[in-house]
N, C-alpha and C. Protein backbone atom coordinates (compact mmCIF):
# COMPACT_ATOMS: atom_id res chain seq x y z
N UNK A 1 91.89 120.80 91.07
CA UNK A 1 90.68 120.12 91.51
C UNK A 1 90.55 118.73 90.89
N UNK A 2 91.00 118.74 89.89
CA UNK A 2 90.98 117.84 88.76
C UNK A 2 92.50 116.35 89.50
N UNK A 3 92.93 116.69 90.09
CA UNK A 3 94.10 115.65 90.34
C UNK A 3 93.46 115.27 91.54
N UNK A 4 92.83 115.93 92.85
CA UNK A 4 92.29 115.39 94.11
C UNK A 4 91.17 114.70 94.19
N UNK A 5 91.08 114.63 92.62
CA UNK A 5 89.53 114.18 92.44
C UNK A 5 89.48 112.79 92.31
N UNK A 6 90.59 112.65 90.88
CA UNK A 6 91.30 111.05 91.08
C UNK A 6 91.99 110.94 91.90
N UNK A 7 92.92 111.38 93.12
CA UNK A 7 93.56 110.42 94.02
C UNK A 7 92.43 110.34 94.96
N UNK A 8 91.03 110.61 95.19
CA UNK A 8 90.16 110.32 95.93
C UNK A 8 89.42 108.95 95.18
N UNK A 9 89.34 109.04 94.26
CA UNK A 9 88.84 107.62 92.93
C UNK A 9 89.96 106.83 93.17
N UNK A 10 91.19 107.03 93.03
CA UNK A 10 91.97 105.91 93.16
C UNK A 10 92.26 105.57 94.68
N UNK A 11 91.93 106.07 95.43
CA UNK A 11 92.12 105.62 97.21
C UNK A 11 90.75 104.63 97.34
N UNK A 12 89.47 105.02 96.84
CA UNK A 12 88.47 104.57 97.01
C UNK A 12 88.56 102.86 96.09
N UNK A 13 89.27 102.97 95.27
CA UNK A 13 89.73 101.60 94.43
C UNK A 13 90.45 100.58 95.30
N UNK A 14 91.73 101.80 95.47
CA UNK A 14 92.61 100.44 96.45
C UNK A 14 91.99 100.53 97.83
N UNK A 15 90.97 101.16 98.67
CA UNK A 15 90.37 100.42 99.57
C UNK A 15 89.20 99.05 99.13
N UNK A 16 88.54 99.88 97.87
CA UNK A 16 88.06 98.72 97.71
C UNK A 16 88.53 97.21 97.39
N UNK A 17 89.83 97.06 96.47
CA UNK A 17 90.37 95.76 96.17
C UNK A 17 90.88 95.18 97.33
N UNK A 18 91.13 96.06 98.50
CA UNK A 18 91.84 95.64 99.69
C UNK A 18 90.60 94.90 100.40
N UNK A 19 89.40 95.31 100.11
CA UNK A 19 88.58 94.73 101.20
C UNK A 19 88.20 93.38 99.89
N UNK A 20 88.23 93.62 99.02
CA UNK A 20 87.79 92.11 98.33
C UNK A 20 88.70 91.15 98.19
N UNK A 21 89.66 91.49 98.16
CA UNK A 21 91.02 90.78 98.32
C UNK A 21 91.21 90.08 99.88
N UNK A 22 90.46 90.81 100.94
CA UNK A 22 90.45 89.85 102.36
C UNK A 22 89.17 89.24 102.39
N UNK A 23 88.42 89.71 101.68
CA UNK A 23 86.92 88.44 101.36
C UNK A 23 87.14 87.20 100.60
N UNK A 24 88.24 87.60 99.56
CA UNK A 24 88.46 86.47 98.81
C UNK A 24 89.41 85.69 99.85
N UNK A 25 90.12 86.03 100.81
CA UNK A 25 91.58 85.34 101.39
C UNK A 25 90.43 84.32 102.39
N UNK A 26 89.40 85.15 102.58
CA UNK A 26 88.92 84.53 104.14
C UNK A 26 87.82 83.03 103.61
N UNK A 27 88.05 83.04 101.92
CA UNK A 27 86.67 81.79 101.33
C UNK A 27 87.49 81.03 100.30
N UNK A 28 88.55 81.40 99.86
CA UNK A 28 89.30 80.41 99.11
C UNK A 28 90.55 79.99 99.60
N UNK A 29 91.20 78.81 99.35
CA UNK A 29 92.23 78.37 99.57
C UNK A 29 93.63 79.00 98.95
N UNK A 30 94.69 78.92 100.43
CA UNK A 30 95.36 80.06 99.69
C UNK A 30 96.40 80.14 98.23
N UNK A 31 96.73 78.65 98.13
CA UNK A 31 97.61 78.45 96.75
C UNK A 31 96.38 78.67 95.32
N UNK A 32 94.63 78.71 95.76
CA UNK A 32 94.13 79.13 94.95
C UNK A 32 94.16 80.84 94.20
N UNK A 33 94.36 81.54 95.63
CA UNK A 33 94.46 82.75 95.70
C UNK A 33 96.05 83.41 94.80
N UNK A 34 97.14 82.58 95.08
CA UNK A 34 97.85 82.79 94.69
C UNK A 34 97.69 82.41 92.97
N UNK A 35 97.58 82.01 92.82
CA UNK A 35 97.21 81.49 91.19
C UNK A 35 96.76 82.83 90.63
N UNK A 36 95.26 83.09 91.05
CA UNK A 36 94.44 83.91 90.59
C UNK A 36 95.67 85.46 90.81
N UNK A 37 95.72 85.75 91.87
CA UNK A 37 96.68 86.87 91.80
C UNK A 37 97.95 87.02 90.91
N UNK A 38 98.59 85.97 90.61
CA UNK A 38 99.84 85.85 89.36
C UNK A 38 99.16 86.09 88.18
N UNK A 39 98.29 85.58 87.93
CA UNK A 39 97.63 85.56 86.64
C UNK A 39 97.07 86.79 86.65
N UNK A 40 96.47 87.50 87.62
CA UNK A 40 96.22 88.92 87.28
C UNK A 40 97.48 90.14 86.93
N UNK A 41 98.26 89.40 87.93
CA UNK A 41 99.62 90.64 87.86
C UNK A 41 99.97 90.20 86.32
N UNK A 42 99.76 89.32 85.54
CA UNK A 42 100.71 88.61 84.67
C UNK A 42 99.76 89.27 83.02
N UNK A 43 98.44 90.31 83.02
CA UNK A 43 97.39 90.24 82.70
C UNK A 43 97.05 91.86 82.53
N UNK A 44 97.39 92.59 83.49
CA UNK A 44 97.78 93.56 83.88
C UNK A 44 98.37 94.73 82.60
């Protein structure tokens, strides 16, 4: 019960970063976007 519980928490995550991640694509410029995303992977 305990494992379906987080892959339901972690599906609900990566839908969520997926939808803020196309909010952010659709209001910032994209070599800005890229910045911010290296620096997160790099952060991580």
């Amino acid at each position: 019960m305990t494992s379906s519980r987080s892959l339901k928490i972690t599906t609900l995550l990566v839908h969520y970063r997926y939808y803020v991640t196309k909010k952010i694509n659709n209001e910032i410029p994209r070599n800005k976007i890229k910045r911010l995303l290296y620096f997160r992977a790099n952060n991580i």
